[in-house]
Protein backbone atom coordinates (compact mmCIF):
# COMPACT_ATOMS: atom_id res chain seq x y z
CA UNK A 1 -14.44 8.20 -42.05
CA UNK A 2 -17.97 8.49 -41.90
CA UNK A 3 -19.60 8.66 -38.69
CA UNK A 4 -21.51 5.43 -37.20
CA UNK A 5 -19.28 3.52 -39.81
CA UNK A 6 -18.55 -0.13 -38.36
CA UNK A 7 -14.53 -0.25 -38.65
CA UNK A 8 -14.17 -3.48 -36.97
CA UNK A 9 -16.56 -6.53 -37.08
CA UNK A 10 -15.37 -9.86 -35.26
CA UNK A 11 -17.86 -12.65 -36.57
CA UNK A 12 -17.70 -16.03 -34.60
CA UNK A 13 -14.02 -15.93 -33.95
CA UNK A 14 -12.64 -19.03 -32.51
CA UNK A 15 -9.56 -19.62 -30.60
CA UNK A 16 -7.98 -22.64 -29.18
CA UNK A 17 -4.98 -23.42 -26.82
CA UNK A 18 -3.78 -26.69 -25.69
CA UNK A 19 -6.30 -28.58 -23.89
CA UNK A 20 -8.06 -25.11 -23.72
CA UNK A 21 -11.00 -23.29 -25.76
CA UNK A 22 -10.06 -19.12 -25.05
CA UNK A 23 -12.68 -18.41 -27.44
CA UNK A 24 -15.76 -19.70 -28.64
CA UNK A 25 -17.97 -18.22 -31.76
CA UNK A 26 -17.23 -15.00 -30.50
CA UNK A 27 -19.13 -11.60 -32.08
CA UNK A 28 -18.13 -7.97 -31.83
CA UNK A 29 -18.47 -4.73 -33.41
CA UNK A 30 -17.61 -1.04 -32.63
CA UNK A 31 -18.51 1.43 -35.00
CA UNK A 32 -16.08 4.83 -35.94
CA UNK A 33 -16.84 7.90 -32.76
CA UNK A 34 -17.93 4.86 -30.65
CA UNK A 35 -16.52 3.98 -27.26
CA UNK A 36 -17.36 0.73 -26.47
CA UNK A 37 -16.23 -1.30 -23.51
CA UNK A 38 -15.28 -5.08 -23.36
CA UNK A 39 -16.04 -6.35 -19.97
CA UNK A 40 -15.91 -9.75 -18.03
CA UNK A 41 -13.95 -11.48 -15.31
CA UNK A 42 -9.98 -12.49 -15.11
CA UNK A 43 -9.75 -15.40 -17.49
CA UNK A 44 -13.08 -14.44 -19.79
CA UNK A 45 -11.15 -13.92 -22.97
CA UNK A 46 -10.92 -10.72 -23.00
CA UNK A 47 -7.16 -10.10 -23.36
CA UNK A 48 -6.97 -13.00 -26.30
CA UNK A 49 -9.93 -11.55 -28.20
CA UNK A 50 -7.81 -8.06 -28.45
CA UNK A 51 -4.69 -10.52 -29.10
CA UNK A 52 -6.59 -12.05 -32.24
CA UNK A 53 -7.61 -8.37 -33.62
CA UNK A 54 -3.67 -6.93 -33.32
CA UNK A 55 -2.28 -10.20 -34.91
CA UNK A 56 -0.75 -11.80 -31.81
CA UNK A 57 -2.46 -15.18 -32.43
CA UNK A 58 -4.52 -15.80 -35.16
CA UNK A 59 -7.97 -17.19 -35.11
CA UNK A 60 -8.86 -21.32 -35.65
CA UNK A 61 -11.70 -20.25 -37.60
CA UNK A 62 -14.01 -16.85 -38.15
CA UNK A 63 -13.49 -13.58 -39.92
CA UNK A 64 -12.19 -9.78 -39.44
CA UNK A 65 -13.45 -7.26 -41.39
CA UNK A 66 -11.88 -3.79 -40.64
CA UNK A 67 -14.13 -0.66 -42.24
CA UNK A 68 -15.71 -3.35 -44.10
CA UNK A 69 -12.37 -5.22 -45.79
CA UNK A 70 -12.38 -9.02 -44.79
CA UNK A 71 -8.89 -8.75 -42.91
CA UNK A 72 -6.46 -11.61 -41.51
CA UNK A 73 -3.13 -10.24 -39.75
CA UNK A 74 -0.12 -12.40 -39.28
CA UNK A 75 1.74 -9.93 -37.13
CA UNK A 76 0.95 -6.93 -35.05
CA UNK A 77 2.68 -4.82 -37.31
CA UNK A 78 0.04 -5.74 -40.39
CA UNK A 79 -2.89 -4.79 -37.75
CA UNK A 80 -0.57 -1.09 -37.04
CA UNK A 81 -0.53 -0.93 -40.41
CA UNK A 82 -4.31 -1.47 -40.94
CA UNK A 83 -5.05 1.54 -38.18
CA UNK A 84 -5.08 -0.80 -35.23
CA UNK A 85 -3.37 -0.10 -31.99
CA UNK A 86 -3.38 -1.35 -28.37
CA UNK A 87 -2.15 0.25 -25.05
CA UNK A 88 -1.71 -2.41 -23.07
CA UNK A 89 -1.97 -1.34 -19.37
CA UNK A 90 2.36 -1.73 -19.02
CA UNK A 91 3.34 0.06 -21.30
CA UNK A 92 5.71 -0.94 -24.43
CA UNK A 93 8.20 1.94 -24.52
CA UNK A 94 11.58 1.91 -24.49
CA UNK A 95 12.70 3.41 -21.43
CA UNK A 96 16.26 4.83 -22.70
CA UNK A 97 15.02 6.50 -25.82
CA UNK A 98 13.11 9.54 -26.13
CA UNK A 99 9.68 10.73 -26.46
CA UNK A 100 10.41 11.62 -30.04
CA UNK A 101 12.17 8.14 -30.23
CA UNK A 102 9.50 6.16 -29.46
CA UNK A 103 7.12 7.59 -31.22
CA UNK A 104 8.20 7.06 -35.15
CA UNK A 105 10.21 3.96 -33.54
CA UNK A 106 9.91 1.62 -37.32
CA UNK A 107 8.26 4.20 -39.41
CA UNK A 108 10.71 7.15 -38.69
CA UNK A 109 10.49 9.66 -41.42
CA UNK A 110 13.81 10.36 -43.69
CA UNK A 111 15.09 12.91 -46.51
CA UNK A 112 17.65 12.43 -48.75
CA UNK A 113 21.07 14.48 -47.84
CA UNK A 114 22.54 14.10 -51.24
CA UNK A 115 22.53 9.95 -52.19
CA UNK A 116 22.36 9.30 -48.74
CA UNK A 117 18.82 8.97 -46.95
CA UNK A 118 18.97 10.69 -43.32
CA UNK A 119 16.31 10.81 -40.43
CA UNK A 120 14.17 14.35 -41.11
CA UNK A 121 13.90 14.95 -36.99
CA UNK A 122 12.57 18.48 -38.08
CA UNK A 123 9.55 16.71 -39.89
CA UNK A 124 8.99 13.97 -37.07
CA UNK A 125 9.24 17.05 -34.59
CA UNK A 126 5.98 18.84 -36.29
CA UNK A 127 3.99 16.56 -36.51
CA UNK A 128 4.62 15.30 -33.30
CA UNK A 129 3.99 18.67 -31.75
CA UNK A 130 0.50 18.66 -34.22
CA UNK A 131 -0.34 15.51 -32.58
CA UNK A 132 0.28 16.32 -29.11
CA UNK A 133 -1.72 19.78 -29.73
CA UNK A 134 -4.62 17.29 -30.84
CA UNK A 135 -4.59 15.62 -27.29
CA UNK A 136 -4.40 19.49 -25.31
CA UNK A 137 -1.25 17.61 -24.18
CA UNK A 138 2.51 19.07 -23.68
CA UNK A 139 5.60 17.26 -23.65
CA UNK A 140 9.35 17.89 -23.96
CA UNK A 141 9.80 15.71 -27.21
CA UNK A 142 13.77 14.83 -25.91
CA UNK A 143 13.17 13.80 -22.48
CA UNK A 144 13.76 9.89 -21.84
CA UNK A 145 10.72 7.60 -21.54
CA UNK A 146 12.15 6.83 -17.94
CA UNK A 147 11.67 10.30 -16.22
CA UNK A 148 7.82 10.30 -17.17
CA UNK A 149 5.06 9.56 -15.08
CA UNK A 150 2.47 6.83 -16.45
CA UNK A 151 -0.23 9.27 -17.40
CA UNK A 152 2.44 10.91 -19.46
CA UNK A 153 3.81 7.39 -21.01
CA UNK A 154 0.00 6.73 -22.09
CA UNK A 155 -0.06 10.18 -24.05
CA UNK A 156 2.86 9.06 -25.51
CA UNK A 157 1.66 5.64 -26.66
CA UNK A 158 -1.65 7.75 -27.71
CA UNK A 159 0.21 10.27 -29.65
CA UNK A 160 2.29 6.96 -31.47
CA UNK A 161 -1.04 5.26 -32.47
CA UNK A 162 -1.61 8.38 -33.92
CA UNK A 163 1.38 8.70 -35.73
CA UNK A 164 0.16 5.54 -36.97
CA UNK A 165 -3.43 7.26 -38.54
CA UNK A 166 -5.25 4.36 -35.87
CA UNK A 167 -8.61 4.73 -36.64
CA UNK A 168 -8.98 1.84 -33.92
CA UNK A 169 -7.56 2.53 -30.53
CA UNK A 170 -7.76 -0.73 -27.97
CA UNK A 171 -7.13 0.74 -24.31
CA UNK A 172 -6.42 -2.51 -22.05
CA UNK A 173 -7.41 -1.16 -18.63
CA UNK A 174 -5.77 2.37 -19.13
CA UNK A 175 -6.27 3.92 -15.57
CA UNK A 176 -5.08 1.46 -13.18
CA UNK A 177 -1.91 2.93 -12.33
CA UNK A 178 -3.56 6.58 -12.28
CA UNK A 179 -4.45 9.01 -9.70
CA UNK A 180 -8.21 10.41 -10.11
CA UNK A 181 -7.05 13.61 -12.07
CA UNK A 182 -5.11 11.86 -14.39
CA UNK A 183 -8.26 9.49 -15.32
CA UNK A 184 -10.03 12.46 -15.72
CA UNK A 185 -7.39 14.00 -18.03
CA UNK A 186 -7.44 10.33 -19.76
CA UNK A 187 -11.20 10.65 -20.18
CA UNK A 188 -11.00 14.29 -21.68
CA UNK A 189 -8.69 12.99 -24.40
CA UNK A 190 -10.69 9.64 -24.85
CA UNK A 191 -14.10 11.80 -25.90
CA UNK A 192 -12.00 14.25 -27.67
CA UNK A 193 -10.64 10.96 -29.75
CA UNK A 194 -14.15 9.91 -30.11
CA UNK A 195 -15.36 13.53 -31.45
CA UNK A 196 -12.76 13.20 -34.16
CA UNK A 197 -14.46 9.83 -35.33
CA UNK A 198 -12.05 7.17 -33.58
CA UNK A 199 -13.78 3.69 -32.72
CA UNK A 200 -11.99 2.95 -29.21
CA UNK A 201 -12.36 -0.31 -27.41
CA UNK A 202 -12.07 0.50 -23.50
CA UNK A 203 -11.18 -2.79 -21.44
CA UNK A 204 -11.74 -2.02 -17.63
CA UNK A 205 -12.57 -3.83 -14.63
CA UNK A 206 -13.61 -0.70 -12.97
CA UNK A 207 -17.28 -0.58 -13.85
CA UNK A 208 -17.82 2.91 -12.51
CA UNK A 209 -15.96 3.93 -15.82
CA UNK A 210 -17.66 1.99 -18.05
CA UNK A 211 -20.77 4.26 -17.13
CA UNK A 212 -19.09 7.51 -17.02
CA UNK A 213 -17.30 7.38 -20.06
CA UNK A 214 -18.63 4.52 -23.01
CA UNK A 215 -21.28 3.92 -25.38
CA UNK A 216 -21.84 0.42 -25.43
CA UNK A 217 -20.62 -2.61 -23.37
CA UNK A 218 -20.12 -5.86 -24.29
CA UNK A 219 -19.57 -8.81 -22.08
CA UNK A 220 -17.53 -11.88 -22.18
CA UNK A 221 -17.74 -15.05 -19.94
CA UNK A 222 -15.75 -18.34 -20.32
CA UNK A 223 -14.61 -17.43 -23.52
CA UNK A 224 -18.41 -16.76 -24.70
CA UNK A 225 -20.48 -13.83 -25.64
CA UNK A 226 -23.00 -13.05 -23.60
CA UNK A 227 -24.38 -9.31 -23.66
CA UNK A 228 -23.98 -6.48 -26.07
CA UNK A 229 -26.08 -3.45 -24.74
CA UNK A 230 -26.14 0.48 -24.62
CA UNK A 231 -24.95 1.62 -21.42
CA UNK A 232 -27.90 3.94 -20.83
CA UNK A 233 -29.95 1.06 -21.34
CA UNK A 234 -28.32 -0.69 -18.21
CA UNK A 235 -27.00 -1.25 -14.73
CA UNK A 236 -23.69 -1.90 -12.80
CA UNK A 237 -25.87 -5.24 -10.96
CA UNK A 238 -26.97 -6.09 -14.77
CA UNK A 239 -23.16 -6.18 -15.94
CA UNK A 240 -22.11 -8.04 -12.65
CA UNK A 241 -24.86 -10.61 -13.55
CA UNK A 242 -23.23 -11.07 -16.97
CA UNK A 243 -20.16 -11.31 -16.12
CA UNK A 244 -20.50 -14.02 -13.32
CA UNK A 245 -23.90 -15.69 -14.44
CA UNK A 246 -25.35 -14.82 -11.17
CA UNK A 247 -25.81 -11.56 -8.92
CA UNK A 248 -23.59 -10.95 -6.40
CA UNK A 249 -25.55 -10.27 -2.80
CA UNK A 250 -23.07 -7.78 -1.77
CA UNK A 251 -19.95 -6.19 -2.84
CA UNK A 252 -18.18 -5.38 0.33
CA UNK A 253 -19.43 -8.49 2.64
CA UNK A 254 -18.66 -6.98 6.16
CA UNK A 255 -19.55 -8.87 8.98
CA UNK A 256 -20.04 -7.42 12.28
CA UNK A 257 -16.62 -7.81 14.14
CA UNK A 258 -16.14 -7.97 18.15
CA UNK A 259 -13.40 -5.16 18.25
CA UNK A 260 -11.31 -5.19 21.25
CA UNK A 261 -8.43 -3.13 23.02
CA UNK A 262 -6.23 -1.33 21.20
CA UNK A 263 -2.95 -3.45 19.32
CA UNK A 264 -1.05 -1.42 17.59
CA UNK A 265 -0.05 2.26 17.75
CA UNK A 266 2.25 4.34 15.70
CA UNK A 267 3.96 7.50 17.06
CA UNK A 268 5.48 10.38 15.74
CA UNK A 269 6.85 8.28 12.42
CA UNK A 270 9.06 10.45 10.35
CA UNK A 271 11.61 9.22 7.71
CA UNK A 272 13.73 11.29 5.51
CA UNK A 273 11.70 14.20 5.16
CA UNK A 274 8.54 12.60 3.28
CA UNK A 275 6.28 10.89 6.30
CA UNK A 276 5.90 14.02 8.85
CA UNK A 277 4.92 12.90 12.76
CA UNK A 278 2.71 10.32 11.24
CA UNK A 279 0.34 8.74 14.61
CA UNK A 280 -2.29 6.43 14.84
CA UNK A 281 -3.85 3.40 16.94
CA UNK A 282 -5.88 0.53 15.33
CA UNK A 283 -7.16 -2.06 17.61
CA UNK A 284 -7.67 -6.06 17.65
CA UNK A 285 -9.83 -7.10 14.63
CA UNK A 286 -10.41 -3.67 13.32
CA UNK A 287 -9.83 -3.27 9.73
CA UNK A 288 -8.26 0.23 9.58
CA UNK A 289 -8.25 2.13 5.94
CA UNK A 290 -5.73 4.86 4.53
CA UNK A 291 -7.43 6.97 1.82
CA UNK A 292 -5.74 9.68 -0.14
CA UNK A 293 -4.17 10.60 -3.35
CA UNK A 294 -1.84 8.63 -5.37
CA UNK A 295 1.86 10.09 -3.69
CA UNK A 296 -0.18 10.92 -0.45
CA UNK A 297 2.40 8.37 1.25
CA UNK A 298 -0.08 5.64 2.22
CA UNK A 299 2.46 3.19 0.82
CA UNK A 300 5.42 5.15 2.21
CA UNK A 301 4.24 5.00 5.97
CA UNK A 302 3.53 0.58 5.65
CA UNK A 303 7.14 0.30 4.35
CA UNK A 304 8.32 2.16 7.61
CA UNK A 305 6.18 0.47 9.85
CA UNK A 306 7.06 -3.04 8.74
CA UNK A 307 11.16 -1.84 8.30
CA UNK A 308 10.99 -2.08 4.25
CA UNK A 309 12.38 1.70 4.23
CA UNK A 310 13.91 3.36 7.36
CA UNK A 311 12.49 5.80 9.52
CA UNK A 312 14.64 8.51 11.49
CA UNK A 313 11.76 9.16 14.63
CA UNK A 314 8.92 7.68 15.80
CA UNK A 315 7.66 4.33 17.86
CA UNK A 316 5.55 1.62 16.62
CA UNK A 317 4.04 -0.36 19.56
CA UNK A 318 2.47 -3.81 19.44
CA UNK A 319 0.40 -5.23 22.70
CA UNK A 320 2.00 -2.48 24.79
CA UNK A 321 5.76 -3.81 23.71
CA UNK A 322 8.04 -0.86 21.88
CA UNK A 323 9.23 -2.67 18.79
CA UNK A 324 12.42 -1.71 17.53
CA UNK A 325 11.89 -3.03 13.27
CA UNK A 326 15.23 -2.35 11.39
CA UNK A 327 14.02 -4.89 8.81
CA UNK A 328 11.17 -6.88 7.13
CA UNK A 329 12.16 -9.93 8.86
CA UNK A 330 12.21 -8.68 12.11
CA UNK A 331 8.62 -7.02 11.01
CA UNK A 332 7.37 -10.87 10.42
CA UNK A 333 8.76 -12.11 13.56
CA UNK A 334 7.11 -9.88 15.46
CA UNK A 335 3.68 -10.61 13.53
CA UNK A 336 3.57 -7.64 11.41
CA UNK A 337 2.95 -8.49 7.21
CA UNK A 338 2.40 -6.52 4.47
CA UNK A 339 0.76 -7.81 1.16
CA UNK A 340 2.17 -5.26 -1.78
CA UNK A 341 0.31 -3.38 -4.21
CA UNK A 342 2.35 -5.06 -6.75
CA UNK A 343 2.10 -9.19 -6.74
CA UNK A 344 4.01 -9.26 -9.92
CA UNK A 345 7.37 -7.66 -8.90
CA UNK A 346 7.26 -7.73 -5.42
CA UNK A 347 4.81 -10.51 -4.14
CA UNK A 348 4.63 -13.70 -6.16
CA UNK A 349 7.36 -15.62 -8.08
CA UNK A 350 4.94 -16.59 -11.46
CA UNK A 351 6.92 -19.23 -12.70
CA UNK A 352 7.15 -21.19 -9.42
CA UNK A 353 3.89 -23.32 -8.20
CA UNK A 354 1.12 -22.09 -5.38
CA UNK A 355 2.79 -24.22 -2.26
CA UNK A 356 6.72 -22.92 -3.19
CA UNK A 357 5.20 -19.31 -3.60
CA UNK A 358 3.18 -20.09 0.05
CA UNK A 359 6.39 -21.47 1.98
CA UNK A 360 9.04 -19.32 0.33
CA UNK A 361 9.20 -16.65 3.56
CA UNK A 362 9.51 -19.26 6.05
CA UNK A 363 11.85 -22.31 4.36
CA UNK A 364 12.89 -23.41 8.08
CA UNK A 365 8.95 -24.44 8.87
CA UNK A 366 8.85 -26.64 5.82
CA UNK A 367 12.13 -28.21 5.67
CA UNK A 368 13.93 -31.68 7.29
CA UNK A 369 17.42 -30.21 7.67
CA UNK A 370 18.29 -28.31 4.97
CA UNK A 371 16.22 -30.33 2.44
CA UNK A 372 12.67 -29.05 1.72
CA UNK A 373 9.88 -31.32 2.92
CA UNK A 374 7.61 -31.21 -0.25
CA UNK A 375 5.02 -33.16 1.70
CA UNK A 376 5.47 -30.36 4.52
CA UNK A 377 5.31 -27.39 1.91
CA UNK A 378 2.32 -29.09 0.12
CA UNK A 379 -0.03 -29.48 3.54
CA UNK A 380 0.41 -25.99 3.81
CA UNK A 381 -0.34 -24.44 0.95
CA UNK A 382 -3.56 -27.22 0.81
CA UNK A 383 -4.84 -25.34 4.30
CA UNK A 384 -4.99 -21.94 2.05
CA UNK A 385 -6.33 -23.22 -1.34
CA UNK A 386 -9.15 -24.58 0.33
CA UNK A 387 -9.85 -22.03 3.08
CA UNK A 388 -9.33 -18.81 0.33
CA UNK A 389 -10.76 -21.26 -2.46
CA UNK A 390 -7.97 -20.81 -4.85
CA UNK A 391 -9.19 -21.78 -8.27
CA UNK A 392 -6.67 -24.68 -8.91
CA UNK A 393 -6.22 -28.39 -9.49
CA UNK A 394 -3.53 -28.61 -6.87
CA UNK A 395 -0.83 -26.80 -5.16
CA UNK A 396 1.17 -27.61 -7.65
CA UNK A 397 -0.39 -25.17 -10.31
CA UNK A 398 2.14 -22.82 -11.44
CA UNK A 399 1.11 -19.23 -10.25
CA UNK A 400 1.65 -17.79 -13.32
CA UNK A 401 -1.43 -19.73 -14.97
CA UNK A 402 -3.75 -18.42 -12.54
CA UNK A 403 -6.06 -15.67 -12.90
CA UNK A 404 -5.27 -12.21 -11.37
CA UNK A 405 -7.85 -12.59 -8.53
CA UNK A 406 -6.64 -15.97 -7.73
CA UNK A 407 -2.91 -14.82 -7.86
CA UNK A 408 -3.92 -12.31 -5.23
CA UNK A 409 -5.79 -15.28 -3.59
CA UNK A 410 -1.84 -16.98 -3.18
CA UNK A 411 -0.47 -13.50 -2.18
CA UNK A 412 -2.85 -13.21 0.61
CA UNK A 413 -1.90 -16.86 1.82
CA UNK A 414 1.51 -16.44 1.70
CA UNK A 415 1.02 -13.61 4.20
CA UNK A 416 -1.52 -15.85 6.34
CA UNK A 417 0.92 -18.54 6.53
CA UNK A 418 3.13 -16.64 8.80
CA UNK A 419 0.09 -15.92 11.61
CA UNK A 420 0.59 -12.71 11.19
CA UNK A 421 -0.98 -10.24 14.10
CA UNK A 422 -1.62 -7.50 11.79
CA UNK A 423 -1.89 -7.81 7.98
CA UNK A 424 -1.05 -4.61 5.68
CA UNK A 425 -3.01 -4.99 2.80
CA UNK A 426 -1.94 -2.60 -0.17
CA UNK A 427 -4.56 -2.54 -3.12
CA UNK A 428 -5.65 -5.73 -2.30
CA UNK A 429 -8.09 -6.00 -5.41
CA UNK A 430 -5.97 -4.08 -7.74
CA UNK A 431 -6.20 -5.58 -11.52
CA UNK A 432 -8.67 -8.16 -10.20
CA UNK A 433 -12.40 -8.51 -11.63
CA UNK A 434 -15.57 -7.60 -9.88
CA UNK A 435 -16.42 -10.95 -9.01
CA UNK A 436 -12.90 -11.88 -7.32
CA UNK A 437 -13.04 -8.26 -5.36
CA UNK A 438 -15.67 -9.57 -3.62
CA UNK A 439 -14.48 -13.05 -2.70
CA UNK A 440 -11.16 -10.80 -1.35
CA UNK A 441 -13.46 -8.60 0.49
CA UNK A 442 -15.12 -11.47 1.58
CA UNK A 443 -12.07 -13.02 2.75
CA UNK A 444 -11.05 -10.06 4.74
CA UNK A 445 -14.45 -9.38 6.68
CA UNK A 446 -14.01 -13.50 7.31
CA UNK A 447 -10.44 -13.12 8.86
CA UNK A 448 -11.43 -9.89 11.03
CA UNK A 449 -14.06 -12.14 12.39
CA UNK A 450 -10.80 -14.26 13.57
CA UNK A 451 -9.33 -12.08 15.41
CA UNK A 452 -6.97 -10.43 12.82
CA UNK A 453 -6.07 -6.62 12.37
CA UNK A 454 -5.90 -5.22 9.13
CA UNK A 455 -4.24 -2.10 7.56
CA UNK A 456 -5.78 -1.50 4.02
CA UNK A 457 -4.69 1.12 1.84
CA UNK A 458 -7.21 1.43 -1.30
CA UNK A 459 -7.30 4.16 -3.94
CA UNK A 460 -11.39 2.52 -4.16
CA UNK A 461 -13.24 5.03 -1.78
CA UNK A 462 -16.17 2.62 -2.18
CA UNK A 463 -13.96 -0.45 -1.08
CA UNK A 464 -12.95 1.27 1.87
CA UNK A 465 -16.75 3.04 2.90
CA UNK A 466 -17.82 -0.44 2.45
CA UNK A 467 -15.35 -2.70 4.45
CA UNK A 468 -13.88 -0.39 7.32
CA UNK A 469 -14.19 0.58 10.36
CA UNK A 470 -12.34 3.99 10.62
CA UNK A 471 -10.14 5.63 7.28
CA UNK A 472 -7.52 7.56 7.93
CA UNK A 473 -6.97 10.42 4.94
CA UNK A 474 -2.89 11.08 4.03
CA UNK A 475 -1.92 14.05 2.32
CA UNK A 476 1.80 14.79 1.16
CA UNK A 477 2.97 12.42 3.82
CA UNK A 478 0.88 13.58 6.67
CA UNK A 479 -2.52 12.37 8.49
CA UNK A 480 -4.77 14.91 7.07
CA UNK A 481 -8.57 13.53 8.73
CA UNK A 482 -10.17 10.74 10.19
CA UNK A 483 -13.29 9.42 9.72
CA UNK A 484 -15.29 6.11 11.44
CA UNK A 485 -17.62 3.71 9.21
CA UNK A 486 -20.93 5.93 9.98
CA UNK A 487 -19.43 9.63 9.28
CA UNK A 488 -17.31 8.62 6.07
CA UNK A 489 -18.73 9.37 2.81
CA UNK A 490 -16.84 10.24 -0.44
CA UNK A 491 -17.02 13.78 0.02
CA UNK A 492 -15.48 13.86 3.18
CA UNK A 493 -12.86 12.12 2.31
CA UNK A 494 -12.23 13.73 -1.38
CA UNK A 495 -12.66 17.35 0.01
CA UNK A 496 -9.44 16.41 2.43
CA UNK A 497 -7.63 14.47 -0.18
CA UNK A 498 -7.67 17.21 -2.31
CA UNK A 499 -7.66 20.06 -0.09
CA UNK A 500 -10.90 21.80 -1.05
């Protein structure tokens, strides 16, 4: 492959769904040792642009050309076949089968043992190891998908495009399940991939990466192209204005807050060896941050608190009353909620609409009898669209048709529903674009300035710089620093994190 070859070229691709356009005269091109990044908000067409290139759907009208070769793929196993792959951010392993498995999973390479053809594990096993030495990477070849970590799962998808030959690697927002080292391991192996003449298409809402580790960026609004450029040649407030069609005034939109006397206080917390004598205070319309490493226990400690795991010592005290929280419903009733990292799996049902997803944790409020008041359930959820602006027609809407930053939008309102004293808020703009991060944020400084306490864990030091007022740092289950809004700076809070 020569270098600076183009090795894909999308010209005016069009792509239709009922009663919606996804795409519309769309043009792309990323050229062989190029890194180029596909930007734009939740719903921008970025995910059924990469769809269209692996073969998932195919295009109304337009043309592929793949290192020049006018191309049209039925199925994404013509587009593997071709030297395209995608790593979708969940990953498509099988969890029972091994590393070894899963890698020449459909193209497993076979000798003959007599008449009879037989898998040739000692051929699959070198070049598996040669492809593995390629990415500076280690792994134990028959260990099960399930015991590995997801930095390790991505190698492994890596190292099975490259069983492939992929001379086109698609990376669909690669490092949001990873700690900071592991994106920087996922970086080293990205430019190394790009050295050896790969063309790699990096999707990311994280714009900080875009400029640390791509070439070019192109961005994609309402389906539309709007903006190919170099990224030397540009700004993270150019992108934003892109991606949106307008600038955003400020990322983290804190308001001033009237902070009053302390509400909450944690003592002594420990659970089953994990969270050691774990104590802090956070008082009435404070938003308090938890900063640390991925494993640090930030998620650990706002299970205990709100009785999602059990804790063996400690007191958590709310308004000077010793609660005694054996259970997430006795959490709620005594105003404590906690939004999870993960809406998918443990916050939002995606097949049911906005108002049953709103009313689901308190039934009794919205029902005549045992019968559901629909009429009940619908005022309710019509109170949050409008005051969160959820992008909808109605409450009706199923969940699952919304974007990710509007999803969050119906996680958050589920929680506000229940007047909560103190919302735990864990990730709250995780897998959401740049645009909906700040309505969140906005949304937060907005319900501070009501009166509300909030506990938000973020792996974002800039989210949490921006929109606290103190940040706790965690380290292996302990309360390693604290910092307030006017001492904290990334530094701090990195050098505890990491111990340096």
């Amino acid at each position: 492959m020569e270098k600076n070859e183009t090795v894909l070229k999308l010209e005016h691709i069009v792509k239709t769904f009922p009663g919606v356009r996804a795409l519309s005269d769309i043009n792309f091109e990323l050229k062989s040792g190029e890194i180029h990044a596909i930007c734009g908000e939740n719903g921008a067409g970025k995910s059924t642009l990469m769809k269209v290139v692996c073969g998932v759907h195919q295009p109304d009208s337009g043309e592929i050309f793949v290192s020049g070769e006018k191309r049209s793929f039925q199925d994404p196993l013509e587009a593997y076949n071709a030297g395209i792959s995608i790593i979708y951010q969940e990953t498509s392993l099988f969890e029972e089968m091994t590393v070894l498995e899963n890698l020449f999973l459909g193209h497993e390479q076979v000798r003959r043992a007599g008449l009879l053809p037989v898998l040739d594990y000692a051929a699959m096993q070198k070049k598996a190891n040669e492809i593995f030495a390629r990415l500076s990477t280690q792994l134990d070849l028959n260990v099960k998908i399930k015991k590995l970590g997801m930095a390790q799962k991505q190698m492994v998808e890596i190292a099975k495009a490259l069983t492939h030959n992929a001379k086109i690697l698609i990376l669909d927002e690669p490092s949001a399940s990873l700690t900071q080292r592991e994106v920087d391991a996922l970086f080293a192996i990205i430019r190394k991939l790009r050295g050896e003449g790969i063309g790699i298409v990096y999707i990311s809402h994280r714009l900080e990466e875009i400029f640390e580790v791509c070439d070019r960026v192109t961005v994609i609004r309402d389906g539309r192209w709007i903006s190919t450029k170099r990224v030397a040649e540009t700004t993270k407030d150019a992108l934003v204005a892109d991606m949106v069609g307008r600038s955003l005034d400020s990322y983290y939109p804190k308001s001033a807050t009237k902070i009053g006397g302390e509400l909450l206080r944690v003592e002594g917390l420990y659970d089953n060896g994990f969270l050691t004598d774990i104590s802090f205070t956070v008082r009435q319309g404070e938003i308090l941050g938890f900063a640390g490493l991925a494993g640090a226990g930030r998620t650990e400690l706002m299970e205990a608190i709100c009785g999602l795991s059990k804790k063996l010592r400690g007191t958590v005290t709310l308004e000077g009353r010793e609660l005694h929280i054996s259970s997430y419903r006795q959490a709620k009733e005594a105003g404590i909620v906690y939004v999870s990292e993960d809406r998918g799996k443990y916050g939002l049902v995606a097949d049911l609409s906005i108002a049953k997803n709103i009313s689901m944790p308190q039934l009794q409020n919205v029902s005549k009898g045992r019968l559901i008041s629909e009429k009940r359930e619908n005022e309710m959820a019509e109170e949050y669209r409008e005051k969160l602006e959820i992008k909808a027609p109605d409450t009706g809407f199923m969940v699952a048709n919304l974007s990710g930053g509007n999803q969050q939008k119906v996680s958050v309102s589920k929680a506000l529903a229940l007047h909560p004293k103190v919302l735990i808020m864990d990730e709250p703009t995780r897998g959401v674009d740049v645009n909906a991060k700040a309505e969140i944020m906005k949304i937060i400084s907005q319900l501070t300035q009501e009166g509300l306490t909030i506990l938000m864990i973020s792996s974002e030091l800039p989210e949490l710089l921006g929109m606290c007022d103190r940040i706790y740092v965690m380290k292996e289950g302990r309360i390693a620093g604290c910092f307030n809004h006017q001492e904290a700076t990334q530094e701090k809070i990195l050098k505890i994190a990491l111990d340096i």
